[in-house]
N, C-alpha and C. Protein backbone atom coordinates (compact mmCIF):
# COMPACT_ATOMS: atom_id res chain seq x y z
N UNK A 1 -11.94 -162.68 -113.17
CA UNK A 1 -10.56 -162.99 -113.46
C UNK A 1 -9.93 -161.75 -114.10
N UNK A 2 -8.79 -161.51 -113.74
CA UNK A 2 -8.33 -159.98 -114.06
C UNK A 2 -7.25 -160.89 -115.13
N UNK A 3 -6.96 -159.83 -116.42
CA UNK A 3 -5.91 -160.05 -117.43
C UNK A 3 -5.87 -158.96 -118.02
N UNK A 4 -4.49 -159.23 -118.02
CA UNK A 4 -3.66 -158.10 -119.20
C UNK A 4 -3.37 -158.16 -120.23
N UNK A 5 -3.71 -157.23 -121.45
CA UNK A 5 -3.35 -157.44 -123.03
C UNK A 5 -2.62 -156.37 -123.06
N UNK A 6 -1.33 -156.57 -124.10
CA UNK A 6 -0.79 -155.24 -124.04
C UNK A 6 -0.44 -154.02 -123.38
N UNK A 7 -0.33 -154.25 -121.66
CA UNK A 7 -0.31 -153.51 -121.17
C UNK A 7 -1.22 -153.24 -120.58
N UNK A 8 -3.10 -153.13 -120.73
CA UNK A 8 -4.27 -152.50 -120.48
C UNK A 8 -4.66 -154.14 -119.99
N UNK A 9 -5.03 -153.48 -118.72
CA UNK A 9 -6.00 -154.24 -117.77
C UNK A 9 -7.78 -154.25 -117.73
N UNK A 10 -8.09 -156.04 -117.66
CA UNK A 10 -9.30 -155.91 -117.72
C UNK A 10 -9.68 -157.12 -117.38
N UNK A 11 -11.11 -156.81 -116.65
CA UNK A 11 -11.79 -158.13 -116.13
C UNK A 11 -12.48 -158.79 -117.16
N UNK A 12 -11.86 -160.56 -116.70
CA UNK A 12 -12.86 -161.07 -118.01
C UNK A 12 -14.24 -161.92 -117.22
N UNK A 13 -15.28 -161.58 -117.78
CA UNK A 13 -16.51 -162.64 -117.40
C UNK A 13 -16.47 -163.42 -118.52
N UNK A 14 -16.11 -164.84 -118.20
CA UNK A 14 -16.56 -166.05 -119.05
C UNK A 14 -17.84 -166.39 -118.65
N UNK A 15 -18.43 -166.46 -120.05
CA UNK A 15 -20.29 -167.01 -119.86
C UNK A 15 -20.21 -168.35 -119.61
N UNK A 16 -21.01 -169.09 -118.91
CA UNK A 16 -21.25 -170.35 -119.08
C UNK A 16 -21.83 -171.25 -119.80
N UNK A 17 -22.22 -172.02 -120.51
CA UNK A 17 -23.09 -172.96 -121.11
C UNK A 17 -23.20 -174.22 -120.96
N UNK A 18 -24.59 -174.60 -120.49
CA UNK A 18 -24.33 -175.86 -120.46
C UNK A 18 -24.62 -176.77 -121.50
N UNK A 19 -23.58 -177.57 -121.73
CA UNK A 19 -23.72 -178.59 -122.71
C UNK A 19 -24.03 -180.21 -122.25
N UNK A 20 -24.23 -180.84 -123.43
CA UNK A 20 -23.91 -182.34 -123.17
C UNK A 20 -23.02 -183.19 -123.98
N UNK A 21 -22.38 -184.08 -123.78
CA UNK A 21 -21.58 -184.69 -124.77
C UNK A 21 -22.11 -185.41 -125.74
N UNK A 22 -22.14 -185.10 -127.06
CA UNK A 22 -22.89 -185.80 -128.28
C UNK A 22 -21.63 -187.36 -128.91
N UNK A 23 -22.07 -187.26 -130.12
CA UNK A 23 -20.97 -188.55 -130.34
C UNK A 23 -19.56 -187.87 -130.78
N UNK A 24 -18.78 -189.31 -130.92
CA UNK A 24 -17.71 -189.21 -131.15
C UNK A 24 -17.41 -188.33 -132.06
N UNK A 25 -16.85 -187.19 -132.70
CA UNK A 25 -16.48 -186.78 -133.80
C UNK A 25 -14.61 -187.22 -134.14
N UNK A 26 -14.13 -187.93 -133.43
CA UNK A 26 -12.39 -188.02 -133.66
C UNK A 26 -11.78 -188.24 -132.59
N UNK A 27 -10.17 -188.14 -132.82
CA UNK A 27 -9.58 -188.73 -131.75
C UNK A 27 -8.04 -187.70 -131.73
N UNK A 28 -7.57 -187.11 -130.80
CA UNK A 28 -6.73 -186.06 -130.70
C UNK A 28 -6.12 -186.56 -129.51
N UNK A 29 -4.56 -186.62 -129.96
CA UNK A 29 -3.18 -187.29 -128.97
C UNK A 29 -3.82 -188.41 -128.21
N UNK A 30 -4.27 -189.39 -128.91
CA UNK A 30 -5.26 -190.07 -128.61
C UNK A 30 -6.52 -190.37 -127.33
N UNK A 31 -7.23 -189.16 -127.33
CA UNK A 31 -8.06 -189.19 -126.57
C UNK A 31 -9.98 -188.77 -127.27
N UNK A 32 -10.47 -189.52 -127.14
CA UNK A 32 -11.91 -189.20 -128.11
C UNK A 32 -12.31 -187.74 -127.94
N UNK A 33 -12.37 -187.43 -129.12
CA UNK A 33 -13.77 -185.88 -129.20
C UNK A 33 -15.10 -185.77 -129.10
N UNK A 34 -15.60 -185.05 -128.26
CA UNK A 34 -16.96 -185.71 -128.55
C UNK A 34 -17.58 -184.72 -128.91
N UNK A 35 -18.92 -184.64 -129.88
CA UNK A 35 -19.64 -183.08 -130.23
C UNK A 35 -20.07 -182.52 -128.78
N UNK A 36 -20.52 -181.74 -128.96
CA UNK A 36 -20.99 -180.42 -127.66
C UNK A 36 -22.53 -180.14 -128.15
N UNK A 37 -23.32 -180.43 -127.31
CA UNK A 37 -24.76 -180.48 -127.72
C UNK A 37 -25.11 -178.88 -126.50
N UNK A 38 -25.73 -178.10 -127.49
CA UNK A 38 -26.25 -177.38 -126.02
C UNK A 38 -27.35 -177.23 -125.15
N UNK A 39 -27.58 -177.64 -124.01
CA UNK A 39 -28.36 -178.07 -123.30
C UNK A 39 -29.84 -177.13 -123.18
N UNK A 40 -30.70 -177.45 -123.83
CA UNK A 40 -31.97 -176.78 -123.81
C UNK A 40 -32.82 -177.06 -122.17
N UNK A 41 -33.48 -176.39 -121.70
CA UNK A 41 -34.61 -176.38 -120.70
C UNK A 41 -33.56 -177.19 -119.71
């Protein structure tokens, strides 16, 4: 994905991770949060 800051151009690599959804931690414009567990093996 190509983006510009300030003028200066540059490719970004977003890493991936895989997660899983843990419990609820809250509720935002009312839709649940859930923790982010990160996915081992």
């Amino acid at each position: 994905m190509k983006l510009v800051y300030r003028g200066v151009q540059y490719d970004a690599k977003p890493s991936a991770i895989a997660t899983i959804p843990g419990k609820v931690i809250g509720h935002y414009r009312g839709v649940e949060l859930h923790e982010q567990i990160i996915k081992t093996n």
